[in-house]
N, C-alpha and C. Protein backbone atom coordinates (compact mmCIF):
# COMPACT_ATOMS: atom_id res chain seq x y z
N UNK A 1 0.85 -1.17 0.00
CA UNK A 1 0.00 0.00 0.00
C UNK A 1 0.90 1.23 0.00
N UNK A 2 0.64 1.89 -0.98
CA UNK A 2 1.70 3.20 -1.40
C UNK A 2 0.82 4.09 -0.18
N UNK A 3 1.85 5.43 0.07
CA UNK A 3 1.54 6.72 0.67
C UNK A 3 -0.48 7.16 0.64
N UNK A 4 -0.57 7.18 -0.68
CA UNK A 4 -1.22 8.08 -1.24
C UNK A 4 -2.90 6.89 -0.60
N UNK A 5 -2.82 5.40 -0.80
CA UNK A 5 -3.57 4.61 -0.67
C UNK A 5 -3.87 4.63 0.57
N UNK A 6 -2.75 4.81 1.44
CA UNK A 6 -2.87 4.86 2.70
C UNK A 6 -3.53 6.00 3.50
N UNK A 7 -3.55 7.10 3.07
CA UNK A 7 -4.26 8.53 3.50
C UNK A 7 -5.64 8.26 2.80
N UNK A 8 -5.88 7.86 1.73
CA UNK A 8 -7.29 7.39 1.39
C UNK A 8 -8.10 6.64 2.27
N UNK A 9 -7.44 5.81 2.94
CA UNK A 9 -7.63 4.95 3.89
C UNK A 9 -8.09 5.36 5.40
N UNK A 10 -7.24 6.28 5.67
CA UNK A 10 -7.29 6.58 6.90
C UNK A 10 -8.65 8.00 6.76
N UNK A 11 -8.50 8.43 5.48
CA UNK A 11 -9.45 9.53 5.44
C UNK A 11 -11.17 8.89 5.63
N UNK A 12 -11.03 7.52 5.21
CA UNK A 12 -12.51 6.70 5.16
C UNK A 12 -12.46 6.52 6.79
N UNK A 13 -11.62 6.10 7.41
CA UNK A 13 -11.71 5.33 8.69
C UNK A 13 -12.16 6.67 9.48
N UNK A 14 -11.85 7.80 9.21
CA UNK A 14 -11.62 9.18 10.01
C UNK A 14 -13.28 9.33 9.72
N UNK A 15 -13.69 9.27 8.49
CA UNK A 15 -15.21 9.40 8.58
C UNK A 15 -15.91 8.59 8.47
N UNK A 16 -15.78 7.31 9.00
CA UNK A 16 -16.94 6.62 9.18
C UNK A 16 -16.91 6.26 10.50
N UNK A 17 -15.52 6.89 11.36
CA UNK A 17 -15.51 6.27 13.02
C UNK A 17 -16.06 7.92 13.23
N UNK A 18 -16.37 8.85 12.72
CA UNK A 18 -15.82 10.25 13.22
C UNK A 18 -17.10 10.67 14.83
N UNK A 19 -17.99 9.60 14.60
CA UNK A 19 -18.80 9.88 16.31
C UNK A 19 -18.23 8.85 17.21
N UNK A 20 -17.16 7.82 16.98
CA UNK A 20 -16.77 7.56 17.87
C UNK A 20 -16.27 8.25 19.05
N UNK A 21 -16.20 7.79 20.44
CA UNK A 21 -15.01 8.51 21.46
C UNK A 21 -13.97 7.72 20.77
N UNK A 22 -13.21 6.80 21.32
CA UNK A 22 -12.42 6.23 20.71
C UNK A 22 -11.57 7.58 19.69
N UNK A 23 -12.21 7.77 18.80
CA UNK A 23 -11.75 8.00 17.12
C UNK A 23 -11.69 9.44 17.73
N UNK A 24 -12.48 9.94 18.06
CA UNK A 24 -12.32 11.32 18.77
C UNK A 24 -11.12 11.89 19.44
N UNK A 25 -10.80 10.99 20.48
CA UNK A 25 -9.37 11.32 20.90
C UNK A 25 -8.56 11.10 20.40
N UNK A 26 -8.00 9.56 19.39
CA UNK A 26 -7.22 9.20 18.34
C UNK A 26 -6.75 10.81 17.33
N UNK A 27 -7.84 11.11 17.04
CA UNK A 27 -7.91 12.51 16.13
C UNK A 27 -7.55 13.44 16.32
N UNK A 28 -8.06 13.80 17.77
CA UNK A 28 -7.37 15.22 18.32
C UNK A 28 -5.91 15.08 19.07
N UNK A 29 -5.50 13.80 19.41
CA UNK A 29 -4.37 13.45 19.57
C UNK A 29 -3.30 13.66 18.20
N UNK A 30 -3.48 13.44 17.82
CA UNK A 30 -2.68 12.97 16.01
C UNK A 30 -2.74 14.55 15.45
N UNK A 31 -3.26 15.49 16.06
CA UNK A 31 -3.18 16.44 15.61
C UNK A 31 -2.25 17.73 16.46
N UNK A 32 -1.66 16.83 17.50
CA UNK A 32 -0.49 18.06 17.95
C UNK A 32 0.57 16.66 19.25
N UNK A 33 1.50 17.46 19.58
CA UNK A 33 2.28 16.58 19.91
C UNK A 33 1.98 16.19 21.80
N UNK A 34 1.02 16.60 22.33
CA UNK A 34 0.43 16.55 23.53
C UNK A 34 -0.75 17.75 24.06
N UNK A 35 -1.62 17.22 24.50
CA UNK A 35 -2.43 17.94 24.88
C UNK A 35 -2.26 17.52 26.99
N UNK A 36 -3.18 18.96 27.13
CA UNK A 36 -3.47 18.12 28.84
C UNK A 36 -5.03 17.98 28.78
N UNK A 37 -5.14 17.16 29.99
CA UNK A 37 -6.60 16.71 29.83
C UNK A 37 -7.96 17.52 29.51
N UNK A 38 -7.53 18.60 30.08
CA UNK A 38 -8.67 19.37 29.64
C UNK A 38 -9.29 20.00 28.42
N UNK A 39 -7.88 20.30 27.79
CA UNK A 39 -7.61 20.68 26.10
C UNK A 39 -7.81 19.45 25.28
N UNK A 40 -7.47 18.39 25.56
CA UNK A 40 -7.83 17.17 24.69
C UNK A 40 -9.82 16.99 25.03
N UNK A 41 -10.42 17.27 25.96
CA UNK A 41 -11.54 16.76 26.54
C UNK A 41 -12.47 18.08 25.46
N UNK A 42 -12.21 18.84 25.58
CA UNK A 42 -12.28 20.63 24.80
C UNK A 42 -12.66 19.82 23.03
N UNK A 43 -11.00 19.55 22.65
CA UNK A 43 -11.36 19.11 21.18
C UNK A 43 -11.77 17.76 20.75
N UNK A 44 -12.15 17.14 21.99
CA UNK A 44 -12.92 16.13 21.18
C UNK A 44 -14.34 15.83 21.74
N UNK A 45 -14.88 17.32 22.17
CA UNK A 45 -16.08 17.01 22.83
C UNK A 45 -16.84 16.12 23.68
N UNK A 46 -15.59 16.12 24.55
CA UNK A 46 -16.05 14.96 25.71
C UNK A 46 -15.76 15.65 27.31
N UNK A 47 -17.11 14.90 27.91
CA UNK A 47 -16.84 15.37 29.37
C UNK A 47 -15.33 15.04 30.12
N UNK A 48 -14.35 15.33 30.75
CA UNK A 48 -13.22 15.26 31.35
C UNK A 48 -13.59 14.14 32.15
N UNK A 49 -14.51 14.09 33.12
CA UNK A 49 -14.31 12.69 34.02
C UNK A 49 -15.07 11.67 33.09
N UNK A 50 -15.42 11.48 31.48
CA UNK A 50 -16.03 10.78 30.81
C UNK A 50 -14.35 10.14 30.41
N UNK A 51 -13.61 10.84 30.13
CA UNK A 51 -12.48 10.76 29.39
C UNK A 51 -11.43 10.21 30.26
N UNK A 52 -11.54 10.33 31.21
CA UNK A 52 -10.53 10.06 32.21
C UNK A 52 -10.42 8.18 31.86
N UNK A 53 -11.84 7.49 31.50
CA UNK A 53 -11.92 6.07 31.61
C UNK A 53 -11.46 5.74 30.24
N UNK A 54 -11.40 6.47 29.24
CA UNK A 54 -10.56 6.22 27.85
C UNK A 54 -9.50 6.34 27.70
N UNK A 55 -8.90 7.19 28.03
CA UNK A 55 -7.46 7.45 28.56
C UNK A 55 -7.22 6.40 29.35
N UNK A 56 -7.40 6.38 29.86
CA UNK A 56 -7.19 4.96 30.80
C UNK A 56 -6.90 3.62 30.06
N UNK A 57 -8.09 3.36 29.09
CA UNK A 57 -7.91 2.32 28.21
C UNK A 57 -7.22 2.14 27.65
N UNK A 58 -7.15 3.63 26.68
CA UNK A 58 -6.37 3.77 25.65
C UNK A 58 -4.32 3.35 26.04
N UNK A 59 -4.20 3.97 27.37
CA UNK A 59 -3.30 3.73 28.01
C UNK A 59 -2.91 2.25 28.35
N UNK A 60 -3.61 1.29 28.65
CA UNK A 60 -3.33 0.16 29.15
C UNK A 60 -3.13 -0.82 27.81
N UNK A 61 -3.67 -0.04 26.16
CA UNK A 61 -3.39 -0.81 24.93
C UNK A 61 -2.26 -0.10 24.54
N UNK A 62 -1.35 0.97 25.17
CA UNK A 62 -0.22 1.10 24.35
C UNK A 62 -0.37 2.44 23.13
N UNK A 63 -1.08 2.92 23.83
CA UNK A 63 -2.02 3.94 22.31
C UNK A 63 -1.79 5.40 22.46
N UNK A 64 -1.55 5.80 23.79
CA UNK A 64 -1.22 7.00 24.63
C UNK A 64 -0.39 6.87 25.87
N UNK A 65 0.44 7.90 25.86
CA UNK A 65 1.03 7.76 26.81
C UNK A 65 0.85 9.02 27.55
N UNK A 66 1.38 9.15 28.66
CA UNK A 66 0.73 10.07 29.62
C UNK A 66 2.04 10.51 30.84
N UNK A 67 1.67 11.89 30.71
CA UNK A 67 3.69 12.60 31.53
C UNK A 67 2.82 13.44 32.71
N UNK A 68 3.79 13.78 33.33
CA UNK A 68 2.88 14.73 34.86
C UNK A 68 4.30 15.08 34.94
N UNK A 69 4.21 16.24 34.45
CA UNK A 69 5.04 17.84 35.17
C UNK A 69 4.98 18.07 35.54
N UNK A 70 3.83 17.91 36.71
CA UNK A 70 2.92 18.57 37.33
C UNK A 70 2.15 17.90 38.18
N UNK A 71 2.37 18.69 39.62
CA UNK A 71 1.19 17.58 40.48
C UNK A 71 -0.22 17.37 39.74
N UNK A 72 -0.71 18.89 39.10
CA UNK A 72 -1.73 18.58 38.82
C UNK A 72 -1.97 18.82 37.33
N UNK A 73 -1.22 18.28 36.72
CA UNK A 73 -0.84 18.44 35.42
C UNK A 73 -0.60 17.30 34.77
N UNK A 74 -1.76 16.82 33.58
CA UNK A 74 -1.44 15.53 33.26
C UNK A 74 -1.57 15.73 31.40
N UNK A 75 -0.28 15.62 30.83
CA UNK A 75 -0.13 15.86 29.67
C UNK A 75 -0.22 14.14 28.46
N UNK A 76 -1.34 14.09 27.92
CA UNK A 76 -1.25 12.93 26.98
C UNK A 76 -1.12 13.38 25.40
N UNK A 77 -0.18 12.09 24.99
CA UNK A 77 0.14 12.20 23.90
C UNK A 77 -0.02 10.65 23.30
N UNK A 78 -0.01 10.62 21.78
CA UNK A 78 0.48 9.31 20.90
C UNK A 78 1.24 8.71 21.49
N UNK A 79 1.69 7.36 21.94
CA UNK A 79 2.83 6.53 22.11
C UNK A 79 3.36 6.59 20.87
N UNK A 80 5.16 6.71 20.96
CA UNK A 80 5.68 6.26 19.88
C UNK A 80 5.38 5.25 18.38
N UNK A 81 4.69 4.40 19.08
CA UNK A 81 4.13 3.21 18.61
C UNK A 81 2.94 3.58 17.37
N UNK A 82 2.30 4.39 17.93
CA UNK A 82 1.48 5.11 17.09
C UNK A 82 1.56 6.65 16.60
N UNK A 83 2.21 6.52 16.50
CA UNK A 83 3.20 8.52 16.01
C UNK A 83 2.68 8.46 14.61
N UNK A 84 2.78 7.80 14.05
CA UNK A 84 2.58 7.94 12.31
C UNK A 84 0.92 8.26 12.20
N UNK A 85 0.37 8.04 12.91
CA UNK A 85 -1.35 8.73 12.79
C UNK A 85 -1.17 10.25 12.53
N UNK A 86 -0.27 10.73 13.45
CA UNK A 86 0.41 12.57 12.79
C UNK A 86 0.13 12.59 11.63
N UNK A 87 0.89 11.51 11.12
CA UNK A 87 1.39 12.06 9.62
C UNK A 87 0.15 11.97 8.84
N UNK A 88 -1.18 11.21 9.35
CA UNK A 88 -1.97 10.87 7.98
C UNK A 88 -3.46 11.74 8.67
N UNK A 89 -3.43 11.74 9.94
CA UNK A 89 -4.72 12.45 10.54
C UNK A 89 -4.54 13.76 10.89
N UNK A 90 -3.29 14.30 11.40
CA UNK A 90 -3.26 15.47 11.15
C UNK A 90 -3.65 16.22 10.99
N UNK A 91 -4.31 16.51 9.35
CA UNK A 91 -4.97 17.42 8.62
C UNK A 91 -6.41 16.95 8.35
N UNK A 92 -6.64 15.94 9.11
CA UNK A 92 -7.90 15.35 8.21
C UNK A 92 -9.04 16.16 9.27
C-alpha cells in the first residue's frame, strides 16, 4: 500500500468512526504533539471525568502515553508506537 492509498484509507476510517469517542481522541491526539486533559476533553467534545476512563484504556493498549510535570498536570500524547497517525490524521 503506497503513501497516497494509505491517506485514502485513513481519510474513510476518520469518517466513518468520526462519532466515535475512541476515534475522537485518536484525532485530536494525532493532531499536535500533547495535549493536557482538559484541552484534549475541549477538542474532542467529551466530558473530562467521561475521558478520564478512555485514557485509561487507551493507556493500558499502548495507544497514549501520559507525563505529569505537574502535580496537577497531566499531559497525553500518541505513544511512539502510534506517532505515524500525525502524519496521515493530522490534517484530516
Amino acid at each position: 500500500m503506497d503513501s497516497n492509498d494509505l491517506h485514502k484509507l485513513m481519510h474513510f476510517i476518520n469518517h466513518i468512526f468520526s462519532d466515535s469517542v475512541t476515534w475522537r481522541i485518536i484525532r485530536a491526539l494525532s493532531r499536535t504533539e500533547g495535549l493536557t486533559l482538559r484541552e484534549l476533553a475541549r477538542r474532542s467534545e467529551i466530558a473530562p471525568k467521561t475521558l478520564y476512563k478512555y485514557i485509561d484504556a487507551l493507556q493500558r493498549k499502548g495507544v497514549v502515553e501520559i507525563y505529569r510535570p505537574g502535580p496537577r498536570v497531566m499531559i497525553i500524547k500518541l505513544s511512539e508506537r502510534y506517532a505515524w497517525l500525525r502524519q496521515y490524521l493530522g490534517h484530516t
